[in-house]
C-alpha atoms as a PDB file:
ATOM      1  CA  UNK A   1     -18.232   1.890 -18.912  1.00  0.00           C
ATOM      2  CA  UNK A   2     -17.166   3.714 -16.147  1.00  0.00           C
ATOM      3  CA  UNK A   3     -13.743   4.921 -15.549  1.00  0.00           C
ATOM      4  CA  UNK A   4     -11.590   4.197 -12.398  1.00  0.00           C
ATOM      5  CA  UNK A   5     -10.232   7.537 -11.019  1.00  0.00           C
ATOM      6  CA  UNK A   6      -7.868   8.601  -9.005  1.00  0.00           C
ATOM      7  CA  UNK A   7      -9.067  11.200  -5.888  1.00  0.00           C
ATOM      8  CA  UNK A   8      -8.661  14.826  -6.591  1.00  0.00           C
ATOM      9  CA  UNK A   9      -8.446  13.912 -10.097  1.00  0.00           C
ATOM     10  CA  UNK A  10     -11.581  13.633 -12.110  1.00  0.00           C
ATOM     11  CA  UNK A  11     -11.946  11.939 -15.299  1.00  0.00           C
ATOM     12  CA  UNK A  12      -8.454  10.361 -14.943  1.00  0.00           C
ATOM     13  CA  UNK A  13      -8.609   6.502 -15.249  1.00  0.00           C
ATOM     14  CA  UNK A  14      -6.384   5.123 -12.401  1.00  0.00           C
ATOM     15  CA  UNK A  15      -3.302   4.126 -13.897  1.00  0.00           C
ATOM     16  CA  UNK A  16      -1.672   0.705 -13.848  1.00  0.00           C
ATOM     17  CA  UNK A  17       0.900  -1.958 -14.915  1.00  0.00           C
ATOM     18  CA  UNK A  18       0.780  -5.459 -13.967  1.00  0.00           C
ATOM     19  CA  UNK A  19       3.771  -6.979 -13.304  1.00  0.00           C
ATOM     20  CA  UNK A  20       3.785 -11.157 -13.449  1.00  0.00           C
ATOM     21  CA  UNK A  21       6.311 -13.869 -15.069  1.00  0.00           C
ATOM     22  CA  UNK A  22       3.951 -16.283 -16.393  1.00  0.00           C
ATOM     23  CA  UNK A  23       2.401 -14.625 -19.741  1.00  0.00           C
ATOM     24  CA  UNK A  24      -0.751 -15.878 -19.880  1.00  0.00           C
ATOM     25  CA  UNK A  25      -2.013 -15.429 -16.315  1.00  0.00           C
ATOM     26  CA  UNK A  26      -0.602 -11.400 -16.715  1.00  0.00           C
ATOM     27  CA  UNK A  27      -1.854 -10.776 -20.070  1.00  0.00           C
ATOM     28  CA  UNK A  28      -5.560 -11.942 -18.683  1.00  0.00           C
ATOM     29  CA  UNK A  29      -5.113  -9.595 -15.127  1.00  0.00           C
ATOM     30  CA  UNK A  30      -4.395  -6.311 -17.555  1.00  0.00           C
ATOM     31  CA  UNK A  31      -7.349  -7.293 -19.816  1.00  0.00           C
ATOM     32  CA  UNK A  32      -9.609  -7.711 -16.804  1.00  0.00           C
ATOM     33  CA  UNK A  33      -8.169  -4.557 -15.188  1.00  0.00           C
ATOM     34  CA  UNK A  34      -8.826  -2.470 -18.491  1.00  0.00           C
ATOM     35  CA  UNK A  35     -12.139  -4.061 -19.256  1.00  0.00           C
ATOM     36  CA  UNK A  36     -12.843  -2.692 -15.512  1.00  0.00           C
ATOM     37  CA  UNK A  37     -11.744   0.529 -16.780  1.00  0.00           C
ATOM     38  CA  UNK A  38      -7.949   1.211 -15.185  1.00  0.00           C
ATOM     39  CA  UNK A  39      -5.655   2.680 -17.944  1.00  0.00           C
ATOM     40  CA  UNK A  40      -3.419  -0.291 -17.919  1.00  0.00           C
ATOM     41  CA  UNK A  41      -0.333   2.086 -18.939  1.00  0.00           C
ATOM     42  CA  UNK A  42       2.736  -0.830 -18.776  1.00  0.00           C
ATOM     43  CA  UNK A  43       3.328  -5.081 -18.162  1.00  0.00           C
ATOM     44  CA  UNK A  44       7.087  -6.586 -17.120  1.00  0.00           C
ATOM     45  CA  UNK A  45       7.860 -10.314 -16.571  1.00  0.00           C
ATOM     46  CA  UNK A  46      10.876 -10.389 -14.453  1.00  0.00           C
ATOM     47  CA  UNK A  47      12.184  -7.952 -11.381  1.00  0.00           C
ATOM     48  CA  UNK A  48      14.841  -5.985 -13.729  1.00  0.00           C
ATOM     49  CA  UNK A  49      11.666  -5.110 -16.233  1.00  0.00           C
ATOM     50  CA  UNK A  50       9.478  -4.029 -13.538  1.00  0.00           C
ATOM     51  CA  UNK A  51      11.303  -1.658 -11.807  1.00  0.00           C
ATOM     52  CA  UNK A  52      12.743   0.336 -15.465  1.00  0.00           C
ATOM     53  CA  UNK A  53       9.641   0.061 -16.854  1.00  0.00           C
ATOM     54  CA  UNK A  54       7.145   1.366 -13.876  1.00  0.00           C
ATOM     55  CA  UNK A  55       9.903   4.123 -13.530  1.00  0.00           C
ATOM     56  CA  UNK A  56       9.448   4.577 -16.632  1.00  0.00           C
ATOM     57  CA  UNK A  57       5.507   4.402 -16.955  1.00  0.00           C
ATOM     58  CA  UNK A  58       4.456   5.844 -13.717  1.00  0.00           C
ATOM     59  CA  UNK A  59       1.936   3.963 -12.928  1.00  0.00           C
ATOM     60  CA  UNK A  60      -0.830   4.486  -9.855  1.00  0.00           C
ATOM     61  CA  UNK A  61      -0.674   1.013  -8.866  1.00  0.00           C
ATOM     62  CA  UNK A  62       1.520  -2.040  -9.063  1.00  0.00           C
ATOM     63  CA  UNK A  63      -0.182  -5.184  -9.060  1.00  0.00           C
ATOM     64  CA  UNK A  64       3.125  -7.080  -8.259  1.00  0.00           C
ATOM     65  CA  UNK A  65       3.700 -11.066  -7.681  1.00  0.00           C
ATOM     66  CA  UNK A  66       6.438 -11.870  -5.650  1.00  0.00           C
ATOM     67  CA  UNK A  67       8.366 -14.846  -7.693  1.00  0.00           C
ATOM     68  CA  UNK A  68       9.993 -12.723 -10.003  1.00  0.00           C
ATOM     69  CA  UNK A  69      13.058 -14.113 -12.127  1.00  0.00           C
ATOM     70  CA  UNK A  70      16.269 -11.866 -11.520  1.00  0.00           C
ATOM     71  CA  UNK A  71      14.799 -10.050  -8.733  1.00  0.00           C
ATOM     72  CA  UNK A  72      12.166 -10.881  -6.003  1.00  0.00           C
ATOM     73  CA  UNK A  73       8.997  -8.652  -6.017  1.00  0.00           C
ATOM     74  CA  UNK A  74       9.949  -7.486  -2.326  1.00  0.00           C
ATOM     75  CA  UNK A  75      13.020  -5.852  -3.741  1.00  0.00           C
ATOM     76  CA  UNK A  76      11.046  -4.148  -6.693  1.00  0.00           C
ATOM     77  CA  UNK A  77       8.550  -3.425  -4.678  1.00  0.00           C
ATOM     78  CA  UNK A  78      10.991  -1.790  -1.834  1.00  0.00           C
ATOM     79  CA  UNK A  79      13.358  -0.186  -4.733  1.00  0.00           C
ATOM     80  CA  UNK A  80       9.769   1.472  -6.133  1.00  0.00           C
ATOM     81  CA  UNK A  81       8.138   2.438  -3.188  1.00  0.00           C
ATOM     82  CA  UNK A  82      11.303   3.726  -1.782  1.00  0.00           C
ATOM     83  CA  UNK A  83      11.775   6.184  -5.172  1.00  0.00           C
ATOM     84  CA  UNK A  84       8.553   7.217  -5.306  1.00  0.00           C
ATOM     85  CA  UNK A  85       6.536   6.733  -1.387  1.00  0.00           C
ATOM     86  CA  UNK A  86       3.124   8.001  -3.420  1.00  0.00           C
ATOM     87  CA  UNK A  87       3.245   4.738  -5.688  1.00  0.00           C
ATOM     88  CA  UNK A  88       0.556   2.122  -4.477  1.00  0.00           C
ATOM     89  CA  UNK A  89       1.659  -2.045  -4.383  1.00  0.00           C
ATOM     90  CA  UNK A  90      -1.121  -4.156  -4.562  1.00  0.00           C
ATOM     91  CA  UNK A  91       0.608  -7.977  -4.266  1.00  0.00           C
ATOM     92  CA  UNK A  92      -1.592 -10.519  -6.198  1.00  0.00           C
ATOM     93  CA  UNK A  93       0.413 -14.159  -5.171  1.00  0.00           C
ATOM     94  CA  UNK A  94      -0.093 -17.659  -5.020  1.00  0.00           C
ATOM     95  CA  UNK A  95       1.563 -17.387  -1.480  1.00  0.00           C
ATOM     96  CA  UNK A  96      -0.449 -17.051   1.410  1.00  0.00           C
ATOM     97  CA  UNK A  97       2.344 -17.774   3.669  1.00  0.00           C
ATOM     98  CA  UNK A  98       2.829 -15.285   6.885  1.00  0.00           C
ATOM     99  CA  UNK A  99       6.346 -14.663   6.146  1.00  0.00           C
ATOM    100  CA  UNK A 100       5.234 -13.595   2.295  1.00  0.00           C
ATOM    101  CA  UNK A 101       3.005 -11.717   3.607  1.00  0.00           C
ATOM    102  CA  UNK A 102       4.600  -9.323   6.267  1.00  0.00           C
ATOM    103  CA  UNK A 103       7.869  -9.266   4.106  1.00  0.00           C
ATOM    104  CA  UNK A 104       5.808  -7.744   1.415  1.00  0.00           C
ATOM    105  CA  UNK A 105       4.310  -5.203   3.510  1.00  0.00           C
ATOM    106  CA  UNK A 106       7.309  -4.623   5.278  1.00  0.00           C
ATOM    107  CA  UNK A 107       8.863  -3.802   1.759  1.00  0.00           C
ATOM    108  CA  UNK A 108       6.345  -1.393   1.062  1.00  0.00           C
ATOM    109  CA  UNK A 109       3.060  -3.094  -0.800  1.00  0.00           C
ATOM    110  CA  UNK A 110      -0.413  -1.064   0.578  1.00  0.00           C
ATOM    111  CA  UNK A 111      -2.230  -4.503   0.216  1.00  0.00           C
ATOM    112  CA  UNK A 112      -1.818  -8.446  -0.552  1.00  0.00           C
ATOM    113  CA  UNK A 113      -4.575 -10.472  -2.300  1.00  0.00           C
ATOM    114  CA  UNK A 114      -4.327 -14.246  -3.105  1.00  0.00           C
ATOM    115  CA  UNK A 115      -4.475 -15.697  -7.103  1.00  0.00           C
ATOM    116  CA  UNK A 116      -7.865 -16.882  -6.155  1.00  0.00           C
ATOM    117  CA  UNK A 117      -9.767 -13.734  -5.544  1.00  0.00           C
ATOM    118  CA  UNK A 118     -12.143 -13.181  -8.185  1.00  0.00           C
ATOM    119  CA  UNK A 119     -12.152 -10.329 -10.830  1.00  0.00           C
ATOM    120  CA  UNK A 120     -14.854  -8.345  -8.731  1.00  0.00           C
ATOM    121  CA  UNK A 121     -12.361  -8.705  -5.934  1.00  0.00           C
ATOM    122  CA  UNK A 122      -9.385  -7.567  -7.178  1.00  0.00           C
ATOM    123  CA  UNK A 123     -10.881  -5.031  -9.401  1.00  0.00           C
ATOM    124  CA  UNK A 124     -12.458  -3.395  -6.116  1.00  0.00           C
ATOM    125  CA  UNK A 125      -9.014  -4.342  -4.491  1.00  0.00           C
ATOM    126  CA  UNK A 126      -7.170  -2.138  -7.091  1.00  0.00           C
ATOM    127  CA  UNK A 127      -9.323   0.870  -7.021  1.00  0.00           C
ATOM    128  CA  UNK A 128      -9.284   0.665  -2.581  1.00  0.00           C
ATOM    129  CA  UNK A 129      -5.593   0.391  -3.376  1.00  0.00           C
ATOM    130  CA  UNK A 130      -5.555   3.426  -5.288  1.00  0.00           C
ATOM    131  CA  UNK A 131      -6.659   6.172  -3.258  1.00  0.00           C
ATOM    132  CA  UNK A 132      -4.686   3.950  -0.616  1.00  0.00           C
ATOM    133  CA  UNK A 133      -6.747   1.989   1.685  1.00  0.00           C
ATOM    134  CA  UNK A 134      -4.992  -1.563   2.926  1.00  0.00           C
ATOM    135  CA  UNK A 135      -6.576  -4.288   0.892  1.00  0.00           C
ATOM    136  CA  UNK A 136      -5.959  -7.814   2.359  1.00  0.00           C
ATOM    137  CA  UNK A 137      -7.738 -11.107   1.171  1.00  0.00           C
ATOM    138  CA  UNK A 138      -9.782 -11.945   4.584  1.00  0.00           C
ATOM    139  CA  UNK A 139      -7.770 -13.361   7.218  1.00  0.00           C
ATOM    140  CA  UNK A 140      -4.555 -11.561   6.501  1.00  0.00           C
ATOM    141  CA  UNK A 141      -5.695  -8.590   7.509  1.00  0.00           C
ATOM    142  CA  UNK A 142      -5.695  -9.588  11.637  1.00  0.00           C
ATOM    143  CA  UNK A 143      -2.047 -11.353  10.791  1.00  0.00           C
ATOM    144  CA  UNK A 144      -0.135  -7.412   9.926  1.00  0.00           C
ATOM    145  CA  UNK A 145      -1.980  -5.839  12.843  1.00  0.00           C
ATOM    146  CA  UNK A 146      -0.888  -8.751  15.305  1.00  0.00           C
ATOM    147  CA  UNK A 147       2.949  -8.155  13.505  1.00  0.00           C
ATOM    148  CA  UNK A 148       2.526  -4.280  13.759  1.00  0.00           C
ATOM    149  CA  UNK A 149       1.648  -4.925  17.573  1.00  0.00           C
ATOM    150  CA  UNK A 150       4.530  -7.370  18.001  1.00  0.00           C
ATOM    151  CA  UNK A 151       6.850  -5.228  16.699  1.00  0.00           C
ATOM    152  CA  UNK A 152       5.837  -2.161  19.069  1.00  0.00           C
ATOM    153  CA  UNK A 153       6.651  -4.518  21.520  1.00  0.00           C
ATOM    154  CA  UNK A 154      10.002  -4.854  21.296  1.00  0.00           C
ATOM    155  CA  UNK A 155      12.208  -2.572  22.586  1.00  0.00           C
ATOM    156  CA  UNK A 156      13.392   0.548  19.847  1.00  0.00           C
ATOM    157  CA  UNK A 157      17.366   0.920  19.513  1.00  0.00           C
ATOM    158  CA  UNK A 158      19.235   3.054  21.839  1.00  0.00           C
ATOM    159  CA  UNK A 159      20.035   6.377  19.381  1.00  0.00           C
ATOM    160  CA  UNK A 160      22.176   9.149  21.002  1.00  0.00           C
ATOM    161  CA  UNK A 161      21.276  12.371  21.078  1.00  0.00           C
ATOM    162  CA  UNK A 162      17.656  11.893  19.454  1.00  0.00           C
ATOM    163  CA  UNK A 163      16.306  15.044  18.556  1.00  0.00           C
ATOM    164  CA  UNK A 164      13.146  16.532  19.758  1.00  0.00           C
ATOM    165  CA  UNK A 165      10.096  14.678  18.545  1.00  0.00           C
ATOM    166  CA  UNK A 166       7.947  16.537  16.032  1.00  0.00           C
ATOM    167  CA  UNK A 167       5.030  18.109  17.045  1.00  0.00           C
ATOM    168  CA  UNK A 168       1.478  16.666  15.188  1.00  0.00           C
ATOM    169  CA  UNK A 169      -1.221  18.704  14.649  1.00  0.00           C
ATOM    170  CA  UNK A 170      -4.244  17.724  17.084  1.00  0.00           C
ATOM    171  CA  UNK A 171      -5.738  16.737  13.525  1.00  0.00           C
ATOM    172  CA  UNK A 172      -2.857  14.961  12.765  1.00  0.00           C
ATOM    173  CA  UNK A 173      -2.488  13.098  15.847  1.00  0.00           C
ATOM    174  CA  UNK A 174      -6.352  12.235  15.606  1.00  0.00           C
ATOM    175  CA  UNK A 175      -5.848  10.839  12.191  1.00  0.00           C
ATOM    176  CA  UNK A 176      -2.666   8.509  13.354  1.00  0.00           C
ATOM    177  CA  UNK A 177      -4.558   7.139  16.105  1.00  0.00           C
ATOM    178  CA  UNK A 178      -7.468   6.231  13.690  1.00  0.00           C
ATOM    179  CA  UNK A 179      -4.780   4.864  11.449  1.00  0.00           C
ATOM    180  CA  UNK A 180      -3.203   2.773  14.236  1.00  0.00           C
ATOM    181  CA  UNK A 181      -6.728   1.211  15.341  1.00  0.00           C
ATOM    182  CA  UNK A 182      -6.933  -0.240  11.166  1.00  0.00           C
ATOM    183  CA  UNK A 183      -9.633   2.348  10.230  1.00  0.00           C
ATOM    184  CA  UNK A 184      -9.216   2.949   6.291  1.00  0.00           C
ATOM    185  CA  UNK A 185      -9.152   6.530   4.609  1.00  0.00           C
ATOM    186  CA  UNK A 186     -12.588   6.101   3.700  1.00  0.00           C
ATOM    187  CA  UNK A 187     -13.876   4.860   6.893  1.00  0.00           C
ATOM    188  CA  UNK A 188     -11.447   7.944   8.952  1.00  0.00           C
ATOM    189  CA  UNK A 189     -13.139  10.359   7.058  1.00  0.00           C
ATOM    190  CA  UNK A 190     -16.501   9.467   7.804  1.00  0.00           C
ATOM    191  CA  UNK A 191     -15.910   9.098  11.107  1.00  0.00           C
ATOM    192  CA  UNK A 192     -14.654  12.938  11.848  1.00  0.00           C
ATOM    193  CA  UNK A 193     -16.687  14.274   8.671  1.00  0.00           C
ATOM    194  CA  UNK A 194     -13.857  15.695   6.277  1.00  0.00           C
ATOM    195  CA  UNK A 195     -12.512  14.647   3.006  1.00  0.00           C
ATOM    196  CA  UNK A 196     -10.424  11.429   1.856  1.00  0.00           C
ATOM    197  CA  UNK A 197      -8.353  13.816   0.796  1.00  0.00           C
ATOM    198  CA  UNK A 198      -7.388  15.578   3.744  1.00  0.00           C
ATOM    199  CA  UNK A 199      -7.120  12.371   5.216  1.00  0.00           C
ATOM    200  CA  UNK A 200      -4.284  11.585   2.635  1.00  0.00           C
ATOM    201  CA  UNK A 201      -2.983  15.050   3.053  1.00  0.00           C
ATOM    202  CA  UNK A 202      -2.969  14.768   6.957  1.00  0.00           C
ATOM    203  CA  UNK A 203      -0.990  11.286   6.644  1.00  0.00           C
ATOM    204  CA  UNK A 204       1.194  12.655   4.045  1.00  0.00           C
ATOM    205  CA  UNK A 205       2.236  15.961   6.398  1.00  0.00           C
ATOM    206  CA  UNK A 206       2.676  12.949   9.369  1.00  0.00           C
ATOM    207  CA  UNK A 207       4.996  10.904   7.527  1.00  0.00           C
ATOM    208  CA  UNK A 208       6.657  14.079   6.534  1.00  0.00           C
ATOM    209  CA  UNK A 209       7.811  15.195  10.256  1.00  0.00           C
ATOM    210  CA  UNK A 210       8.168  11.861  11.633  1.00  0.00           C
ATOM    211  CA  UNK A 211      10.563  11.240   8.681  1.00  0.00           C
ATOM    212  CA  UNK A 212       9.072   8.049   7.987  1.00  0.00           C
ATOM    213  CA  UNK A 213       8.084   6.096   4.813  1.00  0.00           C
ATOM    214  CA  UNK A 214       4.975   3.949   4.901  1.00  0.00           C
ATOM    215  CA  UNK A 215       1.790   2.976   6.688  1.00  0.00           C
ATOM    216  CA  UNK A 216       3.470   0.322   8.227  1.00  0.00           C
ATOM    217  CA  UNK A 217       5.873   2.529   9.989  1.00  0.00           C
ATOM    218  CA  UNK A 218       3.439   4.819  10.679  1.00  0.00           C
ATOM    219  CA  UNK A 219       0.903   2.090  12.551  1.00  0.00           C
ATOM    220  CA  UNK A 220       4.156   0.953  14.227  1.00  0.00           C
ATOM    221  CA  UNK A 221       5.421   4.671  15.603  1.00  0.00           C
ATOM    222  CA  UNK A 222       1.657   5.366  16.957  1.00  0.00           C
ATOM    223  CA  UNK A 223       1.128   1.690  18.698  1.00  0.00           C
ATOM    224  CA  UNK A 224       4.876   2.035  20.152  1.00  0.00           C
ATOM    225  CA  UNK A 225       3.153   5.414  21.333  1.00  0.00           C
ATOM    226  CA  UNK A 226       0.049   3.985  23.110  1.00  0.00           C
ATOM    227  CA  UNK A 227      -2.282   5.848  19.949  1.00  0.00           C
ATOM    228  CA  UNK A 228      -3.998   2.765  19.268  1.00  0.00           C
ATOM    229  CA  UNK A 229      -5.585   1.874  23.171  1.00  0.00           C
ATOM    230  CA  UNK A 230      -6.840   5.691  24.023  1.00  0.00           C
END
């Protein structure tokens, strides 16, 4: 069996920990996700569990539901991703709702797949998720740009005295408009022939001076910019 890995690390299995309040259905995703070879490294059943026990495991990748007893998988997921911006969410919910689904990635989740997707699909979902590609079950996908749009619509808050923007790279600003137009890591790099991982790298230095946290602010500061129509 082959194992999942992580980039730029070879020969270590992608590490995970499943995080779901009804036993049955979690204990069956972490079997299916180690049979697929992720090193499923922790479980939790409720909000308060998740968030000691992935700070405690370290996982790659949550595979988070949202109805969580004693707190909602949007706050775990925001408390998590906000600790540690290099963690991956990958939201597996009965909920295909639009409100679910942009309050999840507003929170901080990489991807959102529905409780119907096969194994296949959520095993390839997990591993995309990894190396940190948006996954979306088909049809959700179109619904975050649309929001991402939207949102660079709408006039940003008067701040006094805003400093100086940072200055991007040319490389950098290449990669954020390739970001802002949905392309994935995988398919950026193809397109100007380097690495994944100097995609990641590049994304990582342009959160980094922009001071932001996540994709979705990211997508949002290049559309407000124009990025995503030159």
């Amino acid at each position: 069996m082959s194992e999942q890995q992580t980039d730029g690390q070879p020969g270590q299995p992608v590490k995970v920990m499943v995080v779901d309040d009804h036993p049955m259905w979690r204990d069956a995703v972490a079997r299916d996700l180690a049979e697929a070879g992720f090193d499923v490294v922790a479980t939790a059943g409720d909000g308060d569990q998740a968030v000691r026990r992935a700070k405690a495991a370290a996982p790659d990748v949550l595979v988070l539901d949202l109805n969580l007893p004693l707190k909602p998988g949007v706050q775990v997921c925001k408390e998590l991703v906000g600790a540690n911006p290099k963690l991956r969410v990958l939201v597996l919910s009965a909920s295909g709702e639009h409100a679910d689904v942009l309050e999840a990635v507003k929170s901080g989740a990489t991807g959102y797949l529905l409780k119907s997707a096969s194994t296949e699909e959520l095993t390839d979902a997990v591993r995309r998720t990894a190396v940190g590609d948006p996954v979306f079950t088909p049809g959700l996908a179109g619904l975050v740009l649309g929001e991402y749009r939207r949102l660079a619509s709408e006039p940003a808050p008067a701040t006094p005295d805003e400093p100086k923007a940072p200055q991007l790279t040319d490389r950098e600003t290449e990669v954020l408009r390739l970001v802002a137009k949905g392309l994935s890591y995988k398919q950026i790099a193809e397109r100007l022939v380097i690495s994944h991982r100097t995609v990641q790298n590049h994304v990582q230095n342009t959160l980094g001076k922009l001071q932001l946290h996540n994709r979705v602010e990211l997508v949002r500061y290049a559309i407000e910019r124009g990025l995503d129509d030159e």
